[in-house]
C-alpha atoms as a PDB file:
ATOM      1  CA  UNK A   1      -5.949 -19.790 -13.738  1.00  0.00           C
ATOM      2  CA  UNK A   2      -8.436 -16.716 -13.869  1.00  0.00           C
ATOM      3  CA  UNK A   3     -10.154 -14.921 -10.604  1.00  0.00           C
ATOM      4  CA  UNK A   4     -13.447 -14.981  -9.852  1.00  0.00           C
ATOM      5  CA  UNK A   5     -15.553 -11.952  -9.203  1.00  0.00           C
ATOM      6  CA  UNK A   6     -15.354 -12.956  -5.840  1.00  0.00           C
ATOM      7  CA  UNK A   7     -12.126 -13.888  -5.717  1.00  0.00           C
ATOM      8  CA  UNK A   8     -11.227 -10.522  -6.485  1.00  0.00           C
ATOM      9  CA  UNK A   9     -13.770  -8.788  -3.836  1.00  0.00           C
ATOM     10  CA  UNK A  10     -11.561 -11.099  -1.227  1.00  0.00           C
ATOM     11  CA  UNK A  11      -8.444  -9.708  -2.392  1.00  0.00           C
ATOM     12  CA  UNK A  12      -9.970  -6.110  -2.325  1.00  0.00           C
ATOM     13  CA  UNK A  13     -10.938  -6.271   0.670  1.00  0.00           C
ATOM     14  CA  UNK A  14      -7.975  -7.779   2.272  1.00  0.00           C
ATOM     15  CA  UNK A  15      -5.792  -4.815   0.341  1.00  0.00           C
ATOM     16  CA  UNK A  16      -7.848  -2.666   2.215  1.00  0.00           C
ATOM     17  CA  UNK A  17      -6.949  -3.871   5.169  1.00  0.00           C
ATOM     18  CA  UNK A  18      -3.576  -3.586   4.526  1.00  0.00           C
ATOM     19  CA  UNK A  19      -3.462  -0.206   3.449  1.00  0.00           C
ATOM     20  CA  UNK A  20      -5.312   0.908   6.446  1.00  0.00           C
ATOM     21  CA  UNK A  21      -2.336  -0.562   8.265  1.00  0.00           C
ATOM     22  CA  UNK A  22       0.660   0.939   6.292  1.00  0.00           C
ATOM     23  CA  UNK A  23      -1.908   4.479   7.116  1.00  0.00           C
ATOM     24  CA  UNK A  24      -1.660   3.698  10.723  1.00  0.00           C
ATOM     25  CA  UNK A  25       2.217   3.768  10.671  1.00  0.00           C
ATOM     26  CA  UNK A  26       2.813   6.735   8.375  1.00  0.00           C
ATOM     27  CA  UNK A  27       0.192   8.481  10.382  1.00  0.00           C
ATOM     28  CA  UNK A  28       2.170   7.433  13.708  1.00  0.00           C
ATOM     29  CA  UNK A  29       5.232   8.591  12.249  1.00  0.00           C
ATOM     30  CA  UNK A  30       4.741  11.633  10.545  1.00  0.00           C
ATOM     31  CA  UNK A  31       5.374  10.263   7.496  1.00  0.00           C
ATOM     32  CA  UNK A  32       2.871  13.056   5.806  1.00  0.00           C
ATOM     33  CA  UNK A  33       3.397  12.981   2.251  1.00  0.00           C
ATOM     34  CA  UNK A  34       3.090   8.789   1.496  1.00  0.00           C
ATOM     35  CA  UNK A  35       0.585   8.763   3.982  1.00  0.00           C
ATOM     36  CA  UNK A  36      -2.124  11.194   2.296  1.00  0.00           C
ATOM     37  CA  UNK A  37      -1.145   9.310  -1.263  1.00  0.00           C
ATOM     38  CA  UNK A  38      -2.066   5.644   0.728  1.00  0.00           C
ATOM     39  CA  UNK A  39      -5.092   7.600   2.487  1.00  0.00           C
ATOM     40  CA  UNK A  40      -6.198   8.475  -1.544  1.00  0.00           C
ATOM     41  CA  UNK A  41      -5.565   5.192  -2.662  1.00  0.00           C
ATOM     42  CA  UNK A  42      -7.363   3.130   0.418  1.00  0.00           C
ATOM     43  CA  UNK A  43     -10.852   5.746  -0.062  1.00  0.00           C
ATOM     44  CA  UNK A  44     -11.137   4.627  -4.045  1.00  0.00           C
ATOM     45  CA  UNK A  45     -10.268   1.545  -3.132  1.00  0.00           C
ATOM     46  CA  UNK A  46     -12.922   1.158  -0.754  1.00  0.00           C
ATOM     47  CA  UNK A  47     -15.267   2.900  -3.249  1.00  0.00           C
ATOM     48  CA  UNK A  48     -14.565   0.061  -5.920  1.00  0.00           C
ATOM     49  CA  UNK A  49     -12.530   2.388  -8.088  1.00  0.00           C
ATOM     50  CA  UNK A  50      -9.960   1.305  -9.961  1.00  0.00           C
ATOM     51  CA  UNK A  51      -7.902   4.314  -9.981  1.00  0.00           C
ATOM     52  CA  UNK A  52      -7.140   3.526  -6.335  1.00  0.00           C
ATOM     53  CA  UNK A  53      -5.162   0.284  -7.543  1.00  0.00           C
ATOM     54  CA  UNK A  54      -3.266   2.099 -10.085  1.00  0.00           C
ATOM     55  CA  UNK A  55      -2.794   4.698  -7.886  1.00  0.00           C
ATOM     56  CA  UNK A  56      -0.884   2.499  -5.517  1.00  0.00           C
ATOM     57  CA  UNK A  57       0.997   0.681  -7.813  1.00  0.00           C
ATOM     58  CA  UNK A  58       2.275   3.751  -9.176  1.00  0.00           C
ATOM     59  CA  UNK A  59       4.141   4.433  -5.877  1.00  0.00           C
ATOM     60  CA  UNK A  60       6.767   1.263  -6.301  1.00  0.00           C
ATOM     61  CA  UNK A  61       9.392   1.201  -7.919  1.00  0.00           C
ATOM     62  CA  UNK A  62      12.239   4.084  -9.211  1.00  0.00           C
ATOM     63  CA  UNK A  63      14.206   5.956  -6.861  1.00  0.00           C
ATOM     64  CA  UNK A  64      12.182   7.949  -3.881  1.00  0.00           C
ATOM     65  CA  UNK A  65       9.402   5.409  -4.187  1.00  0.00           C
ATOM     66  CA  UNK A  66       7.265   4.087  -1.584  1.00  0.00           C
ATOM     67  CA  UNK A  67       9.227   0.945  -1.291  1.00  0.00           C
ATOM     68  CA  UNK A  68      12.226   2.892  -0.793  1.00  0.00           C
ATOM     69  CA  UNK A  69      10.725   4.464   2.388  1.00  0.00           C
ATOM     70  CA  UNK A  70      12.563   4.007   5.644  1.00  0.00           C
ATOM     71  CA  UNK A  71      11.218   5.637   8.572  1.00  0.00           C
ATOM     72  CA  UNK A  72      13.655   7.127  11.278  1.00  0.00           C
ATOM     73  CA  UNK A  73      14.858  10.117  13.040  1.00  0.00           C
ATOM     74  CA  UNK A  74      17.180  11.116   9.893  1.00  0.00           C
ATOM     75  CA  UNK A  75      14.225  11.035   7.796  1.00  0.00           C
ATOM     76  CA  UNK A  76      12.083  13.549  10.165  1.00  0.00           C
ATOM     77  CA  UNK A  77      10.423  10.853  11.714  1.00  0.00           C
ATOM     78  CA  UNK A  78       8.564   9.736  14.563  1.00  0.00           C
ATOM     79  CA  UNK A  79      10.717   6.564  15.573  1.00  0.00           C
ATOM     80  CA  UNK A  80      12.784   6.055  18.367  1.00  0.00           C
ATOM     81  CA  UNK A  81      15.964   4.044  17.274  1.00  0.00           C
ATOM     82  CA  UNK A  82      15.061   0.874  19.501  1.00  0.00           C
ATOM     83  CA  UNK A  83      12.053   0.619  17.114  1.00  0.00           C
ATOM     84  CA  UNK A  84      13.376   1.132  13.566  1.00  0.00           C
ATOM     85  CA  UNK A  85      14.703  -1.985  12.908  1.00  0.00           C
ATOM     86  CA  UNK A  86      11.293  -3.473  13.414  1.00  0.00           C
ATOM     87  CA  UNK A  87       9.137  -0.617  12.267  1.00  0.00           C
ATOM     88  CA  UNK A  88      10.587  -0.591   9.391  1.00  0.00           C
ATOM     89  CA  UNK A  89      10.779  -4.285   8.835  1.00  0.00           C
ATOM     90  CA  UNK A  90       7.054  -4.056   9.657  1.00  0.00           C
ATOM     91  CA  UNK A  91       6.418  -1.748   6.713  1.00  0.00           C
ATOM     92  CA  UNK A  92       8.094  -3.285   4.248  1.00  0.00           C
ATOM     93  CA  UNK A  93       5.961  -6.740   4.714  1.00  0.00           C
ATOM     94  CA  UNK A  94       2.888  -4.844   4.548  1.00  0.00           C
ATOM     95  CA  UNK A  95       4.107  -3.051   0.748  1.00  0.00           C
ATOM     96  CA  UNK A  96       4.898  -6.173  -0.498  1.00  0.00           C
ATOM     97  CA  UNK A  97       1.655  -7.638   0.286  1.00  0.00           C
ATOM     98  CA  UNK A  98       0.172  -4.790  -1.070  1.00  0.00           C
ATOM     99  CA  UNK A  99       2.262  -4.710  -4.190  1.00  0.00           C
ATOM    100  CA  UNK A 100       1.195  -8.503  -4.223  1.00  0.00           C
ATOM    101  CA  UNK A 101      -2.568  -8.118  -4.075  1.00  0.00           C
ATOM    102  CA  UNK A 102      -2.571  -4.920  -6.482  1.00  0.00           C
ATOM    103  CA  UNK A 103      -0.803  -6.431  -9.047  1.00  0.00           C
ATOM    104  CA  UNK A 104      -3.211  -9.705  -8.848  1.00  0.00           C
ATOM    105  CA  UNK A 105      -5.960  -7.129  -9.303  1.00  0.00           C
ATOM    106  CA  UNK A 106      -4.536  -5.117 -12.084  1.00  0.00           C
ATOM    107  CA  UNK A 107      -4.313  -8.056 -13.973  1.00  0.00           C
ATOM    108  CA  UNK A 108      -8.039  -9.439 -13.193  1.00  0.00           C
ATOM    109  CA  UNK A 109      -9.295  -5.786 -13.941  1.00  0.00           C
ATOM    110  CA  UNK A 110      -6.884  -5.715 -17.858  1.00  0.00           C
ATOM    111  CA  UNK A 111      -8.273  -9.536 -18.246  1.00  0.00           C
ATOM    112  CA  UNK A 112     -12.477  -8.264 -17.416  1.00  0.00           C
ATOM    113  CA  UNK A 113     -11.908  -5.219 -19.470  1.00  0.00           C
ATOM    114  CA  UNK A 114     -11.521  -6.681 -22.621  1.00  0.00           C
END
């Protein structure tokens, strides 16, 4: 079944929303480098560009990915050790949702290009 137009404004939106959380954490736990790259991606996104999506995507998968991302006090990071656990369990809900929604999109946006 194909996405509406508006279909896919709900999902944008709703990614946006989600990336503004995963900012939140990295911001909150110095997590500099992914956090500016999620910061890039959210502002495009926001601005209807596509580039934002593929931008995003482009962080999963392979080895030092954003997926692979675990925050804690090894890492340089702003996490007590009570917290981890759940912090990081946290962030890895959020990236799959966003993984989710920009691969839903990336496939709307291939299928309305042609």
């Amino acid at each position: 079944m194909s996405m509406t137009t508006s279909e896919a404004e709900t999902k944008r939106i709703a990614l946006c929303s989600v990336l503004k959380a995963i900012k939140q954490i990295l911001n909150d736990h110095a997590e500099d480098h992914w956090c500016k790259i999620v910061c890039e991606s959210l502002q495009l996104i926001e601005q209807r560009d596509f580039h934002g999506v593929e931008l995003i995507l482009g962080c999963f998968g392979g080895m030092g990915s954003l997926n692979d991302l675990i925050l804690n006090t090894k890492n340089g990071h702003d996490a007590l050790e009570t917290e981890q656990s759940s912090l990081n369990d946290r962030l890895n809900d959020l990236l799959e949702q966003v993984y989710e929604v920009s691969s839903s999109l990336s496939h709307y946006h291939a299928r309305s290009s042609h």
